[in-house]
PDB file of N, CA and C in Angstrom:
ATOM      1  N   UNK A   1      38.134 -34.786 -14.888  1.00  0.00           N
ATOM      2  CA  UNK A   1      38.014 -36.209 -15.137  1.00  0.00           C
ATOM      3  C   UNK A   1      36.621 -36.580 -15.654  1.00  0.00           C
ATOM      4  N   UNK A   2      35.959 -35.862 -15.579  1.00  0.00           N
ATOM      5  CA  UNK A   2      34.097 -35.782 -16.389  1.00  0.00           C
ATOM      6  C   UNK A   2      34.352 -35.776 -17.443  1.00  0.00           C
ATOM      7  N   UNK A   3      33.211 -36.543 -17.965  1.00  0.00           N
ATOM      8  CA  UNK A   3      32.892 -37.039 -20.213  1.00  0.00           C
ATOM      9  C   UNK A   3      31.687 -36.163 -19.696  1.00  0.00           C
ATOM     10  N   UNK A   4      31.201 -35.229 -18.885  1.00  0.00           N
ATOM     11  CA  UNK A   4      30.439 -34.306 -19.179  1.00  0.00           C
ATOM     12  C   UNK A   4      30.675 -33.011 -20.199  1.00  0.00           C
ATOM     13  N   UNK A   5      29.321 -32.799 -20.733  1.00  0.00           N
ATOM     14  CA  UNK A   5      29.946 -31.582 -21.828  1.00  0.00           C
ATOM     15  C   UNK A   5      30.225 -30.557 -21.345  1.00  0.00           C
ATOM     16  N   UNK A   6      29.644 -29.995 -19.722  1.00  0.00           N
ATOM     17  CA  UNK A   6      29.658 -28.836 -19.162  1.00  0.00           C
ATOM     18  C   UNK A   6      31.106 -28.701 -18.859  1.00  0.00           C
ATOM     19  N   UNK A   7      31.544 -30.152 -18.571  1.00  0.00           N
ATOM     20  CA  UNK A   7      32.953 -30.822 -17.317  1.00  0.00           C
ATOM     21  C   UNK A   7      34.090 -30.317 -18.717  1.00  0.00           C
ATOM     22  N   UNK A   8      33.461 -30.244 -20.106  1.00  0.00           N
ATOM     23  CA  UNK A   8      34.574 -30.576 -21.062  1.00  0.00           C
ATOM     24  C   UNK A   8      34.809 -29.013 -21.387  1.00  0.00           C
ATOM     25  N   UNK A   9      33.621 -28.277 -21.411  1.00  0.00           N
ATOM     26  CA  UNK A   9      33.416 -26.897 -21.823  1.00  0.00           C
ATOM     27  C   UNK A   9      34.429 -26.444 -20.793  1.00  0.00           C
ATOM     28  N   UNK A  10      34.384 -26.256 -19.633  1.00  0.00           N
ATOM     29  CA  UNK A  10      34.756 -25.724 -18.662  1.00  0.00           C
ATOM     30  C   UNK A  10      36.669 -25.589 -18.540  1.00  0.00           C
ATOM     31  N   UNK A  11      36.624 -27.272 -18.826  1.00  0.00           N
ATOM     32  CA  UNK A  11      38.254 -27.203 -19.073  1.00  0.00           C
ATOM     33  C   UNK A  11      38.697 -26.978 -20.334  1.00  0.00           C
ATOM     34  N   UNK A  12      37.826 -26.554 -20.971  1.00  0.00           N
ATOM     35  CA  UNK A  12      38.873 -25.639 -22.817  1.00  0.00           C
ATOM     36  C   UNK A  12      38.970 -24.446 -22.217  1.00  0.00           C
ATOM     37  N   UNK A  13      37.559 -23.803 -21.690  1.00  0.00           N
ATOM     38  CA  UNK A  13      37.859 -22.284 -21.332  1.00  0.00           C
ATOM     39  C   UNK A  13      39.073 -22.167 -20.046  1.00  0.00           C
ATOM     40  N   UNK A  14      39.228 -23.335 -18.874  1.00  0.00           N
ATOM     41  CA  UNK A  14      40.327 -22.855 -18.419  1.00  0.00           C
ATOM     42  C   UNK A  14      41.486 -23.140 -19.520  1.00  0.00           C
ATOM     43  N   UNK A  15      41.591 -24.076 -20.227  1.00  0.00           N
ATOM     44  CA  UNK A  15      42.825 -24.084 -21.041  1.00  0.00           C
ATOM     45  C   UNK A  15      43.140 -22.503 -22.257  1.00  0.00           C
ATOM     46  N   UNK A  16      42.019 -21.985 -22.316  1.00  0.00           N
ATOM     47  CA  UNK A  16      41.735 -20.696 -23.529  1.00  0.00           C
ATOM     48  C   UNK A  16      42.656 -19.467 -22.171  1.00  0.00           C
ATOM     49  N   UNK A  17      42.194 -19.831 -21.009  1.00  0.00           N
ATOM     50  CA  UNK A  17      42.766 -18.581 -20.029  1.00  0.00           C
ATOM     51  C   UNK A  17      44.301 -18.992 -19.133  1.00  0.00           C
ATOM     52  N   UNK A  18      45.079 -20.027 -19.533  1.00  0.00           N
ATOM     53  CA  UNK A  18      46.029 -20.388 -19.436  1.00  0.00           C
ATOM     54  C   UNK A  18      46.437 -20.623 -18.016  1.00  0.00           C
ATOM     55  N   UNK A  19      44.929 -21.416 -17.454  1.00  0.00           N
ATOM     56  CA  UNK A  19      44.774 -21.815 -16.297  1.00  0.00           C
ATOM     57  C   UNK A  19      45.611 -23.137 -16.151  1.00  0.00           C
ATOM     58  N   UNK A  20      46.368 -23.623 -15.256  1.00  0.00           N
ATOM     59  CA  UNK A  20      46.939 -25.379 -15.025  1.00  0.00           C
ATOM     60  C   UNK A  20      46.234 -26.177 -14.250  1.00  0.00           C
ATOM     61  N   UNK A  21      45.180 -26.898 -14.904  1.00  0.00           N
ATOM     62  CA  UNK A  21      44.547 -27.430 -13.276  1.00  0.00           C
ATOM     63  C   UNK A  21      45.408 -28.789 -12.556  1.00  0.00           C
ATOM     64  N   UNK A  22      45.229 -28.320 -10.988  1.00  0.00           N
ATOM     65  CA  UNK A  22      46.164 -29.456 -10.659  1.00  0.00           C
ATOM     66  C   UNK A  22      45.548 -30.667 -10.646  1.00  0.00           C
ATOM     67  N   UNK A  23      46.150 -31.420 -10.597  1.00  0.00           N
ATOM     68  CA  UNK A  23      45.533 -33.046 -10.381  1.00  0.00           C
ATOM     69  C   UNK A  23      44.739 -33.770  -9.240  1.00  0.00           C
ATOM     70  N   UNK A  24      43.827 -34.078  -9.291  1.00  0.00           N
ATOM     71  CA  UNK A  24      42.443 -34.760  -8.379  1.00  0.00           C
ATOM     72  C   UNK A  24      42.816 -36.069  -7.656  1.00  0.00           C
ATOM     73  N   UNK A  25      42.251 -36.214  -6.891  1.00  0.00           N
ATOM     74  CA  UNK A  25      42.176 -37.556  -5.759  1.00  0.00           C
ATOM     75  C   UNK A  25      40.895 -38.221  -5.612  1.00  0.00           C
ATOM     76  N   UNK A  26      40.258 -39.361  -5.044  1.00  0.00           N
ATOM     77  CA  UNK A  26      39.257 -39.209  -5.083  1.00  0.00           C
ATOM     78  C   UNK A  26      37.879 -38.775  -5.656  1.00  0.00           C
ATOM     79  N   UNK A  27      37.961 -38.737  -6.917  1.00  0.00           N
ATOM     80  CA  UNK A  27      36.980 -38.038  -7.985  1.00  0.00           C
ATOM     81  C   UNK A  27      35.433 -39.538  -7.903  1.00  0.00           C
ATOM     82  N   UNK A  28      34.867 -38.077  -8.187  1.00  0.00           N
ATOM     83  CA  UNK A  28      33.221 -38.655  -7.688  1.00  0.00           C
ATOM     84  C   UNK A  28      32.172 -38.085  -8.731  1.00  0.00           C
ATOM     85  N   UNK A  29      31.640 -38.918  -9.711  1.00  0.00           N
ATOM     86  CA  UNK A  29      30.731 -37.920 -10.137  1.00  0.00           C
ATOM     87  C   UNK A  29      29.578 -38.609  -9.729  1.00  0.00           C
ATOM     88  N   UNK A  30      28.720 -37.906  -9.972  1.00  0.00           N
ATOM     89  CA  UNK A  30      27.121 -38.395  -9.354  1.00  0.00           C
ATOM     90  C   UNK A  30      26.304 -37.757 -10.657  1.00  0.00           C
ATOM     91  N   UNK A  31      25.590 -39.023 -11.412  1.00  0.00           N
ATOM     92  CA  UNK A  31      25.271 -38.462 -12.780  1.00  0.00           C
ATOM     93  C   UNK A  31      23.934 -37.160 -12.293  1.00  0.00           C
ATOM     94  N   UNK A  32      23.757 -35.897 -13.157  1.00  0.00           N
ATOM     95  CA  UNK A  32      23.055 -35.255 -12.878  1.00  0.00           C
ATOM     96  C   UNK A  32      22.979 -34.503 -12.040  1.00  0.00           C
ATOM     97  N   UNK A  33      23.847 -34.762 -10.898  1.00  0.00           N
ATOM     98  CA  UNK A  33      23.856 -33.587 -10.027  1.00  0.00           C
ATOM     99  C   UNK A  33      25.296 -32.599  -9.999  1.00  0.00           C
ATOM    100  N   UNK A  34      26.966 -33.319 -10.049  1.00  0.00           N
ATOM    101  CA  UNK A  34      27.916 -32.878  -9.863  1.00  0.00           C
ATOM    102  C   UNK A  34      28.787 -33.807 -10.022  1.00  0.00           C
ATOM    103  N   UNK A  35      29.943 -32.799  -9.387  1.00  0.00           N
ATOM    104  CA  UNK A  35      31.280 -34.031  -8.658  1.00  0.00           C
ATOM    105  C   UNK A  35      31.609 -33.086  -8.400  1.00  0.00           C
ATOM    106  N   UNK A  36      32.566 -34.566  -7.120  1.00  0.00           N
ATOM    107  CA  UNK A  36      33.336 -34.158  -6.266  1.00  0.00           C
ATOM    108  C   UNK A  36      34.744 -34.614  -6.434  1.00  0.00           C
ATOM    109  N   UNK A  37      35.969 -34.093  -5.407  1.00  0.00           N
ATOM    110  CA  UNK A  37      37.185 -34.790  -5.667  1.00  0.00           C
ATOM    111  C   UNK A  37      37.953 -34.211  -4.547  1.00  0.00           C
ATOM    112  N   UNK A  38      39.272 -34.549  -4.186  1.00  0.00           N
ATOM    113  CA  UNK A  38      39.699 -33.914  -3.546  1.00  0.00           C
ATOM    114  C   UNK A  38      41.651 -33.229  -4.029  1.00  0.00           C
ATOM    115  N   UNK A  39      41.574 -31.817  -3.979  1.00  0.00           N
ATOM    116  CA  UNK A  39      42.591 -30.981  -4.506  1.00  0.00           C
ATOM    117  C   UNK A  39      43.518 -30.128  -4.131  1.00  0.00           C
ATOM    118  N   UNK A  40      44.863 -30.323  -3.738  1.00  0.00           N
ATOM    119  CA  UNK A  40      45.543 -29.818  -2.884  1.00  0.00           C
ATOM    120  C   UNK A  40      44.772 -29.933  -1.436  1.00  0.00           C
ATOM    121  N   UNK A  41      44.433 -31.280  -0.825  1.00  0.00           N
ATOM    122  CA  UNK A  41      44.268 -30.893   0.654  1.00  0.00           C
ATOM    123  C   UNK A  41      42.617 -30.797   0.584  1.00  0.00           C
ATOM    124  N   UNK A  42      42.180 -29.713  -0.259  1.00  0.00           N
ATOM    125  CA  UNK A  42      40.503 -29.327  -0.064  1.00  0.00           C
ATOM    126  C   UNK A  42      39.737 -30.015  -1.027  1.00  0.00           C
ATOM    127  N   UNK A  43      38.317 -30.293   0.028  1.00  0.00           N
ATOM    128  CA  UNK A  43      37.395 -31.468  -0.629  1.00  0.00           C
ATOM    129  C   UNK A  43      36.454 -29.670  -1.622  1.00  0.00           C
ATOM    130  N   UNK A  44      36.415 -30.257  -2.854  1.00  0.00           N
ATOM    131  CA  UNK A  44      36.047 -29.160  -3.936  1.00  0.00           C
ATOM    132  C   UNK A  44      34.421 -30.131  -4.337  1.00  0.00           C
ATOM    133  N   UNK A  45      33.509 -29.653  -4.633  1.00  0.00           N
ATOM    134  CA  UNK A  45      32.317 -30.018  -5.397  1.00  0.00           C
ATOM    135  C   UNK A  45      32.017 -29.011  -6.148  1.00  0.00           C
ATOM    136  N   UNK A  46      31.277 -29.544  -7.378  1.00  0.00           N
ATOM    137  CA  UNK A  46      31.267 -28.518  -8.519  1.00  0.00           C
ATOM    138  C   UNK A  46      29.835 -29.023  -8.960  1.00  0.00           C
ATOM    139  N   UNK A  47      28.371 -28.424  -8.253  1.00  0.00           N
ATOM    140  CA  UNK A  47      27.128 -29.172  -9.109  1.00  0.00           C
ATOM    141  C   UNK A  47      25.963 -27.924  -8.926  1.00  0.00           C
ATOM    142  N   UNK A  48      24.815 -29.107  -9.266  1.00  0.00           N
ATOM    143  CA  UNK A  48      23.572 -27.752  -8.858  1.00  0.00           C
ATOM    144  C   UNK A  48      23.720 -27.320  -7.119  1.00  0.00           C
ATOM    145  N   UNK A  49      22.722 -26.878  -7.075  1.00  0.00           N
ATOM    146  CA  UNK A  49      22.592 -25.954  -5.301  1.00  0.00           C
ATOM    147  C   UNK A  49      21.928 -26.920  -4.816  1.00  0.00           C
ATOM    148  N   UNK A  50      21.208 -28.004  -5.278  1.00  0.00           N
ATOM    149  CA  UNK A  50      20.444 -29.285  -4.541  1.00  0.00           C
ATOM    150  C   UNK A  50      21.694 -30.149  -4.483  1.00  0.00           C
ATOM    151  N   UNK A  51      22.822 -30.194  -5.149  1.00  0.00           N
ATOM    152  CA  UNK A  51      23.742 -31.420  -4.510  1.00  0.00           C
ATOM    153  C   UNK A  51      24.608 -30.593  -3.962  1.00  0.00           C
ATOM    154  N   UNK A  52      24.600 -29.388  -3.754  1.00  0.00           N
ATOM    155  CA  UNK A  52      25.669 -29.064  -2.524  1.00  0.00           C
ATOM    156  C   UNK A  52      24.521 -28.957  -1.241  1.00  0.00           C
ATOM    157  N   UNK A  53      23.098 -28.145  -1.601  1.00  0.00           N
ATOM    158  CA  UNK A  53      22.551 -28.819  -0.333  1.00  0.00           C
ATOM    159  C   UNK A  53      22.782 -30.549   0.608  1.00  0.00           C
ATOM    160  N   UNK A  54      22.584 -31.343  -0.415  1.00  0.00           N
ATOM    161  CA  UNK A  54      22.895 -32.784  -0.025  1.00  0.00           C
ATOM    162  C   UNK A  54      24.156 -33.205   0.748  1.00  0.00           C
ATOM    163  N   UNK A  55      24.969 -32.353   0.164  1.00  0.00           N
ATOM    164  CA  UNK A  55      26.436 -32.534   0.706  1.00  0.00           C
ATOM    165  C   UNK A  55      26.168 -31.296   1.951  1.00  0.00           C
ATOM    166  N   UNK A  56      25.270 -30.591   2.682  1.00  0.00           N
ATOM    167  CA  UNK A  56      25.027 -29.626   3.569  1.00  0.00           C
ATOM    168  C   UNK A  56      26.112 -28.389   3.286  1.00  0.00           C
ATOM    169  N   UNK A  57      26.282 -27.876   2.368  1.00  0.00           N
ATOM    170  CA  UNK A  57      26.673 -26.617   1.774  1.00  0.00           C
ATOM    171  C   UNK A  57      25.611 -25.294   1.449  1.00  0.00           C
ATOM    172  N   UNK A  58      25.496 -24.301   2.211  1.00  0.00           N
ATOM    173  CA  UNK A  58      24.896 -23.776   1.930  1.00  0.00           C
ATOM    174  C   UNK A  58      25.121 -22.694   1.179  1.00  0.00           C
ATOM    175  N   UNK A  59      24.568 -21.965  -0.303  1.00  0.00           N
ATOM    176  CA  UNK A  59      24.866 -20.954  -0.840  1.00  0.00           C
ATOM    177  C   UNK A  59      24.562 -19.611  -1.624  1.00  0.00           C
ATOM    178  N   UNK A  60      23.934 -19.626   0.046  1.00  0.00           N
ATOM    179  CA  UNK A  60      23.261 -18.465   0.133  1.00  0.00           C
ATOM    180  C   UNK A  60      24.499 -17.097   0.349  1.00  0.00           C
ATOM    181  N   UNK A  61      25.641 -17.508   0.970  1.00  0.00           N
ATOM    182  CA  UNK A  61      26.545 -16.649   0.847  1.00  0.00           C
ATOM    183  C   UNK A  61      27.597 -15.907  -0.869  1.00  0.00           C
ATOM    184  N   UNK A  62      27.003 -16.472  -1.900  1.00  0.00           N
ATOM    185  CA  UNK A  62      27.389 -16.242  -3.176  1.00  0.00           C
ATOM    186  C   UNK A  62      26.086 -15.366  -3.696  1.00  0.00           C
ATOM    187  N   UNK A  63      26.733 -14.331  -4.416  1.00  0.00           N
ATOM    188  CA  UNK A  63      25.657 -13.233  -5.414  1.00  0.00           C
ATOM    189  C   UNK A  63      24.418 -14.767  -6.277  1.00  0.00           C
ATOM    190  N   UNK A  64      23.248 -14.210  -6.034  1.00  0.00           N
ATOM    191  CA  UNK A  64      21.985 -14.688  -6.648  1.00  0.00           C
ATOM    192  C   UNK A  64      22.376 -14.649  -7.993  1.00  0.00           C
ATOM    193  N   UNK A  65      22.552 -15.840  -8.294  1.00  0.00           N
ATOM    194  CA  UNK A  65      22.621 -16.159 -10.031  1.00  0.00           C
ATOM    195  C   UNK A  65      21.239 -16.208 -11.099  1.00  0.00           C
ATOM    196  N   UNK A  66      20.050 -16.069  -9.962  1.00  0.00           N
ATOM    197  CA  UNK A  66      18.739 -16.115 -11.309  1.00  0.00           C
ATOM    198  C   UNK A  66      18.617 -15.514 -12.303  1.00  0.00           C
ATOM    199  N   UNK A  67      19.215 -14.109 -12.186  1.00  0.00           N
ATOM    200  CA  UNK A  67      19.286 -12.915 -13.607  1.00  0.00           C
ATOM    201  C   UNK A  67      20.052 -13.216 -14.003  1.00  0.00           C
ATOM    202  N   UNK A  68      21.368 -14.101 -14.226  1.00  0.00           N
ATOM    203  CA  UNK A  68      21.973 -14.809 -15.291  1.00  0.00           C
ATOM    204  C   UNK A  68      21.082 -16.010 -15.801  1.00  0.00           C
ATOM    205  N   UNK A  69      20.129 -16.903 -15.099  1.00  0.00           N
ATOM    206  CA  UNK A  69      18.986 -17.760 -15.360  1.00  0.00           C
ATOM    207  C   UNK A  69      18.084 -17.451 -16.050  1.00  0.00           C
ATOM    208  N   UNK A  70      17.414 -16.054 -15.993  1.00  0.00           N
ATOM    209  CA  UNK A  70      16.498 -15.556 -16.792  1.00  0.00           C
ATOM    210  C   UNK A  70      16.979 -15.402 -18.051  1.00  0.00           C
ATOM    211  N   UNK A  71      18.526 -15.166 -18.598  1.00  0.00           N
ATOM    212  CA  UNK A  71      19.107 -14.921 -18.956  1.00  0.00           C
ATOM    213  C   UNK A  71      19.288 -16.350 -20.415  1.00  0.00           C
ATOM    214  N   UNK A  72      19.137 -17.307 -19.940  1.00  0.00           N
ATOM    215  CA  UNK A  72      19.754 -18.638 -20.371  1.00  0.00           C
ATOM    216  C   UNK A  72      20.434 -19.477 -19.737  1.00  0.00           C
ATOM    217  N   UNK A  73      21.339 -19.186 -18.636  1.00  0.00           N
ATOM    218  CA  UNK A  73      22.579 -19.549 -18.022  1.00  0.00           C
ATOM    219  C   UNK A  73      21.842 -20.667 -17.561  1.00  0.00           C
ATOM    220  N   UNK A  74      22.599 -21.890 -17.145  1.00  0.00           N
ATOM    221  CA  UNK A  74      21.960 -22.858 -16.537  1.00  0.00           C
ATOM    222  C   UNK A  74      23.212 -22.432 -15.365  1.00  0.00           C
ATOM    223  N   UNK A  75      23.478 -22.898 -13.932  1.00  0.00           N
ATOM    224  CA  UNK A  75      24.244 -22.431 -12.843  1.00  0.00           C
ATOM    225  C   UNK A  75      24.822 -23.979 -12.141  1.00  0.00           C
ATOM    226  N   UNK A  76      25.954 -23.418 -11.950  1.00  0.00           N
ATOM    227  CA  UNK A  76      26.545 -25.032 -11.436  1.00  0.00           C
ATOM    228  C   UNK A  76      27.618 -24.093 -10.089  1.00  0.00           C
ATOM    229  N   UNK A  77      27.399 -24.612  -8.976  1.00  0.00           N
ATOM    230  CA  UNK A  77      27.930 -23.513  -7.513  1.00  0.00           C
ATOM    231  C   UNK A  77      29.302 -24.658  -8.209  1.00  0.00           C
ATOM    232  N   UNK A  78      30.673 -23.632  -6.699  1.00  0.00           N
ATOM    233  CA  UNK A  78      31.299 -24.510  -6.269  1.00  0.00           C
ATOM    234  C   UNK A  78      31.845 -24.068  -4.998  1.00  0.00           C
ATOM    235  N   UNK A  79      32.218 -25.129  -4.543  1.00  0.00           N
ATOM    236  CA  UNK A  79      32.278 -25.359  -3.023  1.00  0.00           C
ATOM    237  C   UNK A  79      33.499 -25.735  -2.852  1.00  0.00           C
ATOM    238  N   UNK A  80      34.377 -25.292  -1.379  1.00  0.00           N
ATOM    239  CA  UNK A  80      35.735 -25.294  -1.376  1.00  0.00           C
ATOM    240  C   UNK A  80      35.387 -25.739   0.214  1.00  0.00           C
ATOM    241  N   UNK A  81      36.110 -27.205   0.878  1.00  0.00           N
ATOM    242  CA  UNK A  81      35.838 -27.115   1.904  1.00  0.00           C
ATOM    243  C   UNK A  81      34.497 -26.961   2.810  1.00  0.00           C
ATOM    244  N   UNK A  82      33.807 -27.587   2.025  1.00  0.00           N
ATOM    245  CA  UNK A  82      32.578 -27.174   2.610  1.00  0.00           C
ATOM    246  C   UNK A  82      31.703 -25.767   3.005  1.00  0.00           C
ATOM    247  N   UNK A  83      32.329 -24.609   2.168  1.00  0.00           N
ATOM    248  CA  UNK A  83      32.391 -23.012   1.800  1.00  0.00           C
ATOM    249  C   UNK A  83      31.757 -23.439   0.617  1.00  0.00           C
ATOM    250  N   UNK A  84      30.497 -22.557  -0.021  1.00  0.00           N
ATOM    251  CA  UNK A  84      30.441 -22.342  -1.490  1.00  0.00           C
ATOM    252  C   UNK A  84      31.223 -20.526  -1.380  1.00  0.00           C
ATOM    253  N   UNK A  85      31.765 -21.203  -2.574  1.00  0.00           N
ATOM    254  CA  UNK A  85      32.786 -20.035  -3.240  1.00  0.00           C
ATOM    255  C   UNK A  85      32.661 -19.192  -4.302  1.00  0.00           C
ATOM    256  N   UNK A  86      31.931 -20.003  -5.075  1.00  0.00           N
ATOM    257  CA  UNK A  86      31.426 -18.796  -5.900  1.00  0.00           C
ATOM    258  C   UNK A  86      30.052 -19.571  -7.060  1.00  0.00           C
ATOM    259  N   UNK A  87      29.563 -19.461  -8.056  1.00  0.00           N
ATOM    260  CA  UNK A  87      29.195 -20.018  -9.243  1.00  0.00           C
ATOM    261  C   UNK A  87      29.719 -19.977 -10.652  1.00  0.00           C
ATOM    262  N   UNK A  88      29.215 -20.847 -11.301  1.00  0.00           N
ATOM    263  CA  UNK A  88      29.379 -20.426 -12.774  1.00  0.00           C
ATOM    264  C   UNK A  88      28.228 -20.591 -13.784  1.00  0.00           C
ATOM    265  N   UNK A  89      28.319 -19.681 -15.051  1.00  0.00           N
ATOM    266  CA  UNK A  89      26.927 -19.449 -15.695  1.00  0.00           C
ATOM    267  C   UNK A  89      27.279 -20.562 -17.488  1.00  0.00           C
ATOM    268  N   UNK A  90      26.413 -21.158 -17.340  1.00  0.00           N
ATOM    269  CA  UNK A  90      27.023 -21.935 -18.522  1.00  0.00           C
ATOM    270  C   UNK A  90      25.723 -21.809 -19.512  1.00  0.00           C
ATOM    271  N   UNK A  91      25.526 -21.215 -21.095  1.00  0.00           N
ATOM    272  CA  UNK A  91      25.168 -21.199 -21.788  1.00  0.00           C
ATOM    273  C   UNK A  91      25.337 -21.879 -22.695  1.00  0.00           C
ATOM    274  N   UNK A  92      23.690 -22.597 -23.326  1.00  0.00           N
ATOM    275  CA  UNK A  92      24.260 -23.411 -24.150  1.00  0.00           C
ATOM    276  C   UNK A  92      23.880 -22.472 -25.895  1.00  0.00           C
ATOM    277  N   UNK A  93      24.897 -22.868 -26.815  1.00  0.00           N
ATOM    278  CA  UNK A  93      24.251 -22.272 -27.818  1.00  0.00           C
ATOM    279  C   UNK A  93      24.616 -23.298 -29.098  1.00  0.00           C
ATOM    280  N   UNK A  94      23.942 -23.236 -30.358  1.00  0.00           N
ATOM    281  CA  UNK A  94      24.240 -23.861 -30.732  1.00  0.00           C
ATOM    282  C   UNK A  94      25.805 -23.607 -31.812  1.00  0.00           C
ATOM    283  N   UNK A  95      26.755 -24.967 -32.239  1.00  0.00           N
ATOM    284  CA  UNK A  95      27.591 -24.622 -32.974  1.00  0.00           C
ATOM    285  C   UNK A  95      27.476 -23.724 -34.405  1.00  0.00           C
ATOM    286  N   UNK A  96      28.656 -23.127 -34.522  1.00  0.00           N
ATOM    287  CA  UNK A  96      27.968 -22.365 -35.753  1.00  0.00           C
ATOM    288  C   UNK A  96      28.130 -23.453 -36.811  1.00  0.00           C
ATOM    289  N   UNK A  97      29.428 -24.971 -36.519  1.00  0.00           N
ATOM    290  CA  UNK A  97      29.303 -25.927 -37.609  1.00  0.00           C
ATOM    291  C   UNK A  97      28.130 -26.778 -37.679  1.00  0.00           C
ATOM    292  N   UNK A  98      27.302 -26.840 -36.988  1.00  0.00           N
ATOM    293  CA  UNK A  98      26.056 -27.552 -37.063  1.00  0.00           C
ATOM    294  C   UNK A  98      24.741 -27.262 -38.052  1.00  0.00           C
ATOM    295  N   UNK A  99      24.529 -28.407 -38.838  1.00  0.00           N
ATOM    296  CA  UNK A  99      23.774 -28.178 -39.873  1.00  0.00           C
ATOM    297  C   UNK A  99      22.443 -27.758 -39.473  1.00  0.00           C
ATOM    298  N   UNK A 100      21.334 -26.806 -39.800  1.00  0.00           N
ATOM    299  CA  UNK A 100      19.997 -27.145 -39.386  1.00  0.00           C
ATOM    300  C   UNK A 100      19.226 -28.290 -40.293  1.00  0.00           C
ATOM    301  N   UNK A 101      18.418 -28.528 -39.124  1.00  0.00           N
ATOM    302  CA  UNK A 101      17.169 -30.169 -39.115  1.00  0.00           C
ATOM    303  C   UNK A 101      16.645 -29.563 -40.504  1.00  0.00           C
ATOM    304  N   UNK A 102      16.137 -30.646 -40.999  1.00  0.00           N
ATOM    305  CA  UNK A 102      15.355 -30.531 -42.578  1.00  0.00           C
ATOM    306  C   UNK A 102      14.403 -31.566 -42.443  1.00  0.00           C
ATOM    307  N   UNK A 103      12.798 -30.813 -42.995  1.00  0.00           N
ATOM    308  CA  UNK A 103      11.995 -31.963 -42.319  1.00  0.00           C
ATOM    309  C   UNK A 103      11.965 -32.938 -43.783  1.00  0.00           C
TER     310      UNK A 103
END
């Protein structure tokens, strides 16, 4: 339900892997940090590691994403139930239809 680009990226690639996502309740975004919603039953958040801290999620139990960071990746956790469950690594690059700047 995000006009975020990460929120938009995210659901082509599940649509590219012939994922169905089910339908949300309660949807929450909080500009800059995440959202939240609630999905089949479980309260899900999808943001940085400072708004699942906020929401008291801790996720330290998921593999260290910085060497995908060093990398480029910017990192967005997600949280199932108040569990973080795993992350994701989102790179930005540019389109190959995009013209370059001309001074």
């Amino acid at each position: 339900m995000s006009k975020h680009p990460a929120a938009r990226a995210l659901q082509e690639v599940a649509k590219e892997a012939g994922l169905t996502l089910p339908a949300s309740e309660s949807f929450r975004e909080v500009p800059g940090k995440g959202v939240m919603a609630n999905i089949n039953s479980s309260r899900i958040i999808v943001g940085r590691d400072t708004f699942l801290a906020e929401n008291k999620i801790d996720v330290s139990n998921v593999p260290d994403p910085r060497l995908h960071e060093e990398q480029g990746f910017s990192t967005l956790y997600v949280a199932k139930d108040s569990r973080c469950i795993g992350w994701i690594g989102l790179q930005d690059k540019t389109r190959p239809s995009r013209r370059p700047l001309r001074n």
